[in-house]
N, C-alpha and C. Protein backbone atom coordinates (compact mmCIF):
# COMPACT_ATOMS: atom_id res chain seq x y z
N UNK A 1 2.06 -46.79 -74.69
CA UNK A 1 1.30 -45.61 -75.00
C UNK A 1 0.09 -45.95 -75.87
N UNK A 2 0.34 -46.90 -76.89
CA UNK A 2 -0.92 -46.81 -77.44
C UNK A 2 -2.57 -48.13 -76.69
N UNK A 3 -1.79 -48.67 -75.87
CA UNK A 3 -2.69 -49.37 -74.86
C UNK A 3 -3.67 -48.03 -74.37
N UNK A 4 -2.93 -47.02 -73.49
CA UNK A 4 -3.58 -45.68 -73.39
C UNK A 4 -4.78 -45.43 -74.27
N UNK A 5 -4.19 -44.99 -75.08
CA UNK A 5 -4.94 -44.49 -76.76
C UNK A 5 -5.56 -45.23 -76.86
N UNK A 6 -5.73 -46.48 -77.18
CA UNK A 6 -6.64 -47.12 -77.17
C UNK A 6 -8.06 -47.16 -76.51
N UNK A 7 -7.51 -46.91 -75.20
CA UNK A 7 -8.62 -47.10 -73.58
C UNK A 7 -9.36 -45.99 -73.76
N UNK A 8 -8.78 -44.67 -74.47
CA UNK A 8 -9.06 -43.60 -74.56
C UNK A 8 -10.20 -43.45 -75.38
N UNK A 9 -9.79 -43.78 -76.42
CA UNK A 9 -10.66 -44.22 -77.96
C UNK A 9 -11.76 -45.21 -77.87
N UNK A 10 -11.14 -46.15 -76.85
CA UNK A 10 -12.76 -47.00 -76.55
C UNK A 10 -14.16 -46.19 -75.73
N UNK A 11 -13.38 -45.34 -74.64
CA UNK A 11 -14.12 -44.38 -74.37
C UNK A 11 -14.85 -43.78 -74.66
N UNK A 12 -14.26 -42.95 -75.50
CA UNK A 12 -14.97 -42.14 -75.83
C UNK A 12 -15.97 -42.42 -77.23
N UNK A 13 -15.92 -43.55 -77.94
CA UNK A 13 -16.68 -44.30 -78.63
C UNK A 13 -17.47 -44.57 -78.09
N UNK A 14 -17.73 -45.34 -76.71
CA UNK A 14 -19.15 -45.41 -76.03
C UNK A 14 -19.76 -44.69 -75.45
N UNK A 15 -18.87 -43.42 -75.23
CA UNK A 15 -19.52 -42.43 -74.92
C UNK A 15 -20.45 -41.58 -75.66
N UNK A 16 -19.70 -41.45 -76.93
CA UNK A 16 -20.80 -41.08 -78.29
C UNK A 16 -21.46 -41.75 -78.25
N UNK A 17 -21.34 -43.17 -78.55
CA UNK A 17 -22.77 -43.85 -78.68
C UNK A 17 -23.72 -43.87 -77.32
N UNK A 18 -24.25 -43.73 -76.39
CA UNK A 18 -24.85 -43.47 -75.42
C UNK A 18 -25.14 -42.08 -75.81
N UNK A 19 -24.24 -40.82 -75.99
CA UNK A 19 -25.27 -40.33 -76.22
C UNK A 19 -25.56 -39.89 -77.56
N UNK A 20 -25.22 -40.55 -78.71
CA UNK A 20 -26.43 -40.57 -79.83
C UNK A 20 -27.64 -41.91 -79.02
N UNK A 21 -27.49 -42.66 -78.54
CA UNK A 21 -28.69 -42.78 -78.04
C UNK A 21 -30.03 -42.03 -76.81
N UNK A 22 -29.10 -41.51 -76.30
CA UNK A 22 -30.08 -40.45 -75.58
C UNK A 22 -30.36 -38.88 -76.48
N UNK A 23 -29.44 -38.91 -77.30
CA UNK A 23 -30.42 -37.60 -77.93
C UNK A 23 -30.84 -37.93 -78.87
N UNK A 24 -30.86 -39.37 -79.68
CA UNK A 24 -31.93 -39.62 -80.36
C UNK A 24 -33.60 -40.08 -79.42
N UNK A 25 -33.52 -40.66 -78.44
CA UNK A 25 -34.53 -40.48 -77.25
C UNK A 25 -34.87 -39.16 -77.47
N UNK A 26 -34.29 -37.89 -77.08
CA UNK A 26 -34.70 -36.99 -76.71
C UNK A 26 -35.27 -36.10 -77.79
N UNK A 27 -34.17 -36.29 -78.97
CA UNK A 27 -34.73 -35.48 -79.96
C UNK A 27 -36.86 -36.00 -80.60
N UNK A 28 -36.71 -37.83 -80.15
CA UNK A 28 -38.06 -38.48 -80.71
C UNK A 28 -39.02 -37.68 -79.83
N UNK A 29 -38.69 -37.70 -78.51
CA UNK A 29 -39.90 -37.11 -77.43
C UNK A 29 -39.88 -35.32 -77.80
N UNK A 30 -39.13 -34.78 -78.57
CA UNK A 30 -39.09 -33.48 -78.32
C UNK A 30 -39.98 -33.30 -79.86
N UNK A 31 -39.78 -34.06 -80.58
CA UNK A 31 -40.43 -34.10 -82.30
C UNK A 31 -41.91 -34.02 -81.59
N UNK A 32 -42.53 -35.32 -80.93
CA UNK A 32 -43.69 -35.98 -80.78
C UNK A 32 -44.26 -34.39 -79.74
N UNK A 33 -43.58 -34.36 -79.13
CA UNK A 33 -44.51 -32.75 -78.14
C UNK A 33 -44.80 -31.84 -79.08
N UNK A 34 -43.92 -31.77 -80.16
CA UNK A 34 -43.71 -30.60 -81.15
C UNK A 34 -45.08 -30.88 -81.81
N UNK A 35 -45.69 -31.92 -82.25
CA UNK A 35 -46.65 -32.99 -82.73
C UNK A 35 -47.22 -32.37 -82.30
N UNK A 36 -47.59 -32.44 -81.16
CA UNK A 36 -49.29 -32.27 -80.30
C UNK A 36 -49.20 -31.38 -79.62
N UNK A 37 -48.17 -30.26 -80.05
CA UNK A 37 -48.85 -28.74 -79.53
C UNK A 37 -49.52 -28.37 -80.95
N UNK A 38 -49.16 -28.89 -82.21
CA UNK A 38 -49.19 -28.28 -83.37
C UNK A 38 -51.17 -28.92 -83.78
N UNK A 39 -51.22 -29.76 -83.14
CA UNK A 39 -52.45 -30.04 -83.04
C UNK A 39 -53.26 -29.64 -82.25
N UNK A 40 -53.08 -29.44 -81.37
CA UNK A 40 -53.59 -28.49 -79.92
C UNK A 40 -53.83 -27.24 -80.70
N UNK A 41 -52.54 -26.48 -81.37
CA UNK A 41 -53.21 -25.51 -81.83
C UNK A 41 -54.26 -25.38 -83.10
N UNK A 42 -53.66 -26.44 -83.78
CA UNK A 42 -54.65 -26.53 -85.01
C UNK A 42 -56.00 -26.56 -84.34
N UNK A 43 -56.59 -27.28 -83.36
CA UNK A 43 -57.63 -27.66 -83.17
C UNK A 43 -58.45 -26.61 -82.43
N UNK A 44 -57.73 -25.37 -81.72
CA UNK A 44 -58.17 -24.29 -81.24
C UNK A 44 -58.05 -22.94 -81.97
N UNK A 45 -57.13 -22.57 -83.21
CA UNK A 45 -56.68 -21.47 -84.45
C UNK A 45 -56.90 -22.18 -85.67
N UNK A 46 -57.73 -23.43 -85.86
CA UNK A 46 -57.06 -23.60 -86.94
C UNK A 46 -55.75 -24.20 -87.80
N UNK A 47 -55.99 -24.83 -89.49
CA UNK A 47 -54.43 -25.12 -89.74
C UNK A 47 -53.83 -23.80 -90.28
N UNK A 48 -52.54 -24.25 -89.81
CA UNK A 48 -51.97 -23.14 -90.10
C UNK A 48 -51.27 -22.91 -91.48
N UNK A 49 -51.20 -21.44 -92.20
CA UNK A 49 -51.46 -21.36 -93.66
C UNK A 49 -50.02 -20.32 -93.13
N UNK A 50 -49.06 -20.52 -93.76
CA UNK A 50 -47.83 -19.70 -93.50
C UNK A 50 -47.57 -18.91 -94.55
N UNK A 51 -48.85 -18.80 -95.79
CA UNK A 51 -48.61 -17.71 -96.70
C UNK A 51 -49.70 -16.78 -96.51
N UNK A 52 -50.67 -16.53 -95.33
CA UNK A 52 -52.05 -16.09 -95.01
C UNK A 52 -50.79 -15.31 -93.79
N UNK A 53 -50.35 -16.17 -92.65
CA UNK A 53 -50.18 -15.87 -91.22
C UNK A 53 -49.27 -14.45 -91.19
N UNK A 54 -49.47 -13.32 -90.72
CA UNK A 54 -48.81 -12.25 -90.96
C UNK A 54 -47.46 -11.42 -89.51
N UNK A 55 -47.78 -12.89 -88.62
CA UNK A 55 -47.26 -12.88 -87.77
C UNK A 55 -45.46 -13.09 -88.07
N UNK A 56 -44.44 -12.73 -87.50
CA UNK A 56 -42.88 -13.06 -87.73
C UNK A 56 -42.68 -13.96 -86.90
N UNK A 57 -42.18 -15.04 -86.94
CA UNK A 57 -42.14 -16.17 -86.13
C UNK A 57 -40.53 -16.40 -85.53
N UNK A 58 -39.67 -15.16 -86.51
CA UNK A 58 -38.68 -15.09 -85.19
C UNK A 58 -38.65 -14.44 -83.73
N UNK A 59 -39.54 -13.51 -84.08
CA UNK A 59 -39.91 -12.42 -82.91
C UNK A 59 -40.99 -13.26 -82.36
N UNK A 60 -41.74 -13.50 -82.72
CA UNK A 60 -42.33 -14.68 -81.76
C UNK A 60 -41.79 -15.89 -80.55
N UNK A 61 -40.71 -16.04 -81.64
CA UNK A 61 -40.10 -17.16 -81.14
C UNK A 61 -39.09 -16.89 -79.49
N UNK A 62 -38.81 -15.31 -79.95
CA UNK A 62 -37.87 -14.79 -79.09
C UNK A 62 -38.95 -14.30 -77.62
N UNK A 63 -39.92 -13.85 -78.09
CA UNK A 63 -40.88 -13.01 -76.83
C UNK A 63 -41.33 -14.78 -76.40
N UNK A 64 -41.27 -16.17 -76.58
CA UNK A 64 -41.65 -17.30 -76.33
C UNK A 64 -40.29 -17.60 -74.98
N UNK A 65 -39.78 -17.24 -75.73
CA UNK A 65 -37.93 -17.64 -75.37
C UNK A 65 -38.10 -16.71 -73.86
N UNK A 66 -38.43 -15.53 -74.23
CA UNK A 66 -38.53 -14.54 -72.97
C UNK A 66 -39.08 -15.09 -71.82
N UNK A 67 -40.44 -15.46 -72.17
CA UNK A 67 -41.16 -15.97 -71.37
C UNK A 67 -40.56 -16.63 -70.88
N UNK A 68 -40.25 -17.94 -71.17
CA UNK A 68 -39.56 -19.34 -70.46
C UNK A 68 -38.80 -18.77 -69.73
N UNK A 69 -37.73 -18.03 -70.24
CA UNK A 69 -36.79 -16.96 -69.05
C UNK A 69 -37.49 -16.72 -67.60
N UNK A 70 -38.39 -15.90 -67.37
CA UNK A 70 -39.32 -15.33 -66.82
C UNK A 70 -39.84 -16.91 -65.57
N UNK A 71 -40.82 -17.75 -66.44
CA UNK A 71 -41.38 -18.56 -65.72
C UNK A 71 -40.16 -19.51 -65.23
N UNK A 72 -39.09 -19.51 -65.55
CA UNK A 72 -37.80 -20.79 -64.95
C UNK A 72 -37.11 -19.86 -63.94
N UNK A 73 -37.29 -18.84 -64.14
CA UNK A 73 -36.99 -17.91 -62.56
C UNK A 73 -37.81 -17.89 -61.84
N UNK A 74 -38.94 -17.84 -62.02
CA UNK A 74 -40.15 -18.15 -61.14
C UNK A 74 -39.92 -19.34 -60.56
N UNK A 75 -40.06 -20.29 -61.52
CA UNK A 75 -39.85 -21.70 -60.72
C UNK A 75 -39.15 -21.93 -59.65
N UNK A 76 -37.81 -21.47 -59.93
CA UNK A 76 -36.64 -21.73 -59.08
C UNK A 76 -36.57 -20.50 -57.79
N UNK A 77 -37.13 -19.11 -57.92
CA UNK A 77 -37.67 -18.71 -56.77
C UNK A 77 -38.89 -19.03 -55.93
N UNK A 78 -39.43 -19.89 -56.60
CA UNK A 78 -40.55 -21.06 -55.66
C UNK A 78 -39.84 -22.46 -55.04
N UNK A 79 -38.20 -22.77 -55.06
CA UNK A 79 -38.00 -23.97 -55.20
C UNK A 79 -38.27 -24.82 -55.62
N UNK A 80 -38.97 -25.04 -56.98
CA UNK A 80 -38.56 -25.87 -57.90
C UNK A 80 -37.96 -26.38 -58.67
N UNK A 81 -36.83 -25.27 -58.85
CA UNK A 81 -35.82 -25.72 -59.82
C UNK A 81 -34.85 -25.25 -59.06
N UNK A 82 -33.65 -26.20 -58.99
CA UNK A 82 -32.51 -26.07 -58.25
C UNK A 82 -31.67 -24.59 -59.03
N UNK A 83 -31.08 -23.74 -58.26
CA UNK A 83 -30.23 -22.62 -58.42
C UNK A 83 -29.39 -23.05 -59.45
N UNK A 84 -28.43 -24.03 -59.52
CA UNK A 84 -27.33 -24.54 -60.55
C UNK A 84 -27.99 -24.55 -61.68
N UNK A 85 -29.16 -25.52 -61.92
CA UNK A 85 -29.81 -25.87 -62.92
C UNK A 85 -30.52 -24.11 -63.68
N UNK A 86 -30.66 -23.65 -62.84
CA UNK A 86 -31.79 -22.31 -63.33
C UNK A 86 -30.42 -21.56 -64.35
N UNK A 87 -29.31 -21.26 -63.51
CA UNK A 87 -28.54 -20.42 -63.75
C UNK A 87 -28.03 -21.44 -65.46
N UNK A 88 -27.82 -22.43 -65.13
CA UNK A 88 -27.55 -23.25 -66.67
C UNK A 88 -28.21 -22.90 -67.68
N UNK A 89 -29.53 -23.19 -67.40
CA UNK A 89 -30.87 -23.09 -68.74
C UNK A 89 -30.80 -21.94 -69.22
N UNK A 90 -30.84 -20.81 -67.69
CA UNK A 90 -31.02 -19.10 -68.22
C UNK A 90 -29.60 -18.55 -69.39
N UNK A 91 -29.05 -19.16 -69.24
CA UNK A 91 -27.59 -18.90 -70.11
C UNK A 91 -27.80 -18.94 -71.42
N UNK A 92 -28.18 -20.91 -71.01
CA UNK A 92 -28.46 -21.48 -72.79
C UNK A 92 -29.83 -20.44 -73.29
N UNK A 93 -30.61 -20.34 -72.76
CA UNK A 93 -31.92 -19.84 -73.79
C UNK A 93 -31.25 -17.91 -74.04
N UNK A 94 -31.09 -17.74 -72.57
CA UNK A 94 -29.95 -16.15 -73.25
C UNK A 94 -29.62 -16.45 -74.01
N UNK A 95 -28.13 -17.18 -74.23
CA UNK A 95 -27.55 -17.68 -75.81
C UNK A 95 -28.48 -17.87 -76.67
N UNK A 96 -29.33 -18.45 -76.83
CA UNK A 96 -30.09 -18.48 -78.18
C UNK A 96 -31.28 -17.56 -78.50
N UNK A 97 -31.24 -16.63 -77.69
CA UNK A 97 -31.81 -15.04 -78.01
C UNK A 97 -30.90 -14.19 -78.34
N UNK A 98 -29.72 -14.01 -77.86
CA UNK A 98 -28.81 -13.14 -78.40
C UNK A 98 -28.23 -13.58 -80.10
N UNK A 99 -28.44 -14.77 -79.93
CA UNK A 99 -28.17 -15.59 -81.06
C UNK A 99 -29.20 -14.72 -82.50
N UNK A 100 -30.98 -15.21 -82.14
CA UNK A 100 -31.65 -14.64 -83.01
C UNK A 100 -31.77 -13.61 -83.20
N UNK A 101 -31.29 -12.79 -82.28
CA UNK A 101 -31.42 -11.26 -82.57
C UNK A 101 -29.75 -10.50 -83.39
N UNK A 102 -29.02 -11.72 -83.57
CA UNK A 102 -27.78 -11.24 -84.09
C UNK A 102 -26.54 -10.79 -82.93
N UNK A 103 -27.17 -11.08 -82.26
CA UNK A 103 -26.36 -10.11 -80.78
C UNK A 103 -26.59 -8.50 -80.56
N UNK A 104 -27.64 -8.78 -81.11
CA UNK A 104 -28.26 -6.75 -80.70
C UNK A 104 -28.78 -6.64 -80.03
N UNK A 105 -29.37 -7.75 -79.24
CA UNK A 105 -30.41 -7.45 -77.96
C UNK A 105 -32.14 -7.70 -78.96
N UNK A 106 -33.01 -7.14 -78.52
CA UNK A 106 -33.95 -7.38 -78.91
C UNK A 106 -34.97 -5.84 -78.92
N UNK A 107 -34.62 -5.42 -77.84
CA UNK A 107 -35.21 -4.04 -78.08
C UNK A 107 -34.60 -2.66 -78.71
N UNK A 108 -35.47 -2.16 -79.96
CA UNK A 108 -35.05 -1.23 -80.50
C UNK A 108 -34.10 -1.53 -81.75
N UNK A 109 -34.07 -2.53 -81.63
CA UNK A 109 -33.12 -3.63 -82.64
C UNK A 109 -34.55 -4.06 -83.71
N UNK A 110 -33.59 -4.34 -85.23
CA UNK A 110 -34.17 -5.00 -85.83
C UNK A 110 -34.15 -6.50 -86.10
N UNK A 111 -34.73 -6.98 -85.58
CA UNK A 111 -34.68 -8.97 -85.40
C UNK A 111 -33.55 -9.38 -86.75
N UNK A 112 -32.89 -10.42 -86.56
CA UNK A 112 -32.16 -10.53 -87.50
C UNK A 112 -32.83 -12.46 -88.51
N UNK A 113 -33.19 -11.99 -89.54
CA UNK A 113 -34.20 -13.13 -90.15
C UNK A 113 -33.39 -14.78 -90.15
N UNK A 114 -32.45 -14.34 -90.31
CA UNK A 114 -31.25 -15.57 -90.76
C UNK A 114 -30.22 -15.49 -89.55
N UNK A 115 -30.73 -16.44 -88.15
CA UNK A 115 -29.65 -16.50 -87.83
C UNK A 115 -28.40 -17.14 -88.11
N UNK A 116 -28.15 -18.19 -88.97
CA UNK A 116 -27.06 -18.55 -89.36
C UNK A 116 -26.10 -17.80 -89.85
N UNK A 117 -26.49 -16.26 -90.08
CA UNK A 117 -25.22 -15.70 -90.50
C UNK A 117 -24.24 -14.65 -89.55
């Protein structure tokens, strides 16, 4: 039995490690885009002053979130994005709108500031 356990445990040890190496990959390429939209915008609005900006950047974040919704159904009713894959993403980014809004939805609702709680 513990030969098992073992085989098991080796497993899944390289399995973590593969992927802390692919989501450290992913998280570097997702930092670096984060980079050079933030310059993209600086360079077309301006830097940005977050005690001036009067905008809410959760509700932003969520009508952003919407969008992507919107254009990844598009995609995938153009055949670009496979049906499995669409129906996956649309879930996760649902989940993390229902998430920021507290689970109230978003309309008629008051945004909820802290989603961690």
């Amino acid at each position: 039995m513990a030969g098992i356990n073992d085989r098991v445990q080796s497993f899944l040890n390289t399995w973590k490690a593969q992927e802390d190496v692919v989501m450290g990959s992913l998280n570097d390429w997702i930092d670096e885009e984060k980079r050079l939209r933030m310059v993209k915008g600086e360079k077309k609005h301006g830097l940005l002053d977050l005690t001036q900006d009067p905008r809410v950047f959760i509700e932003e974040a969520i009508e952003e979130l919407l969008d992507a919704l919107n254009y990844l159904e598009f995609a995938m009713l153009q055949g670009k994005l496979p049906f499995c894959k669409w129906v996956l993403i649309d879930r996760e980014i649902g989940f993390i709108v229902w998430r920021l809004t507290g689970g109230e939805g978003v309309r008629g609702r008051e945004v909820i500031l802290n989603a961690c709680t």
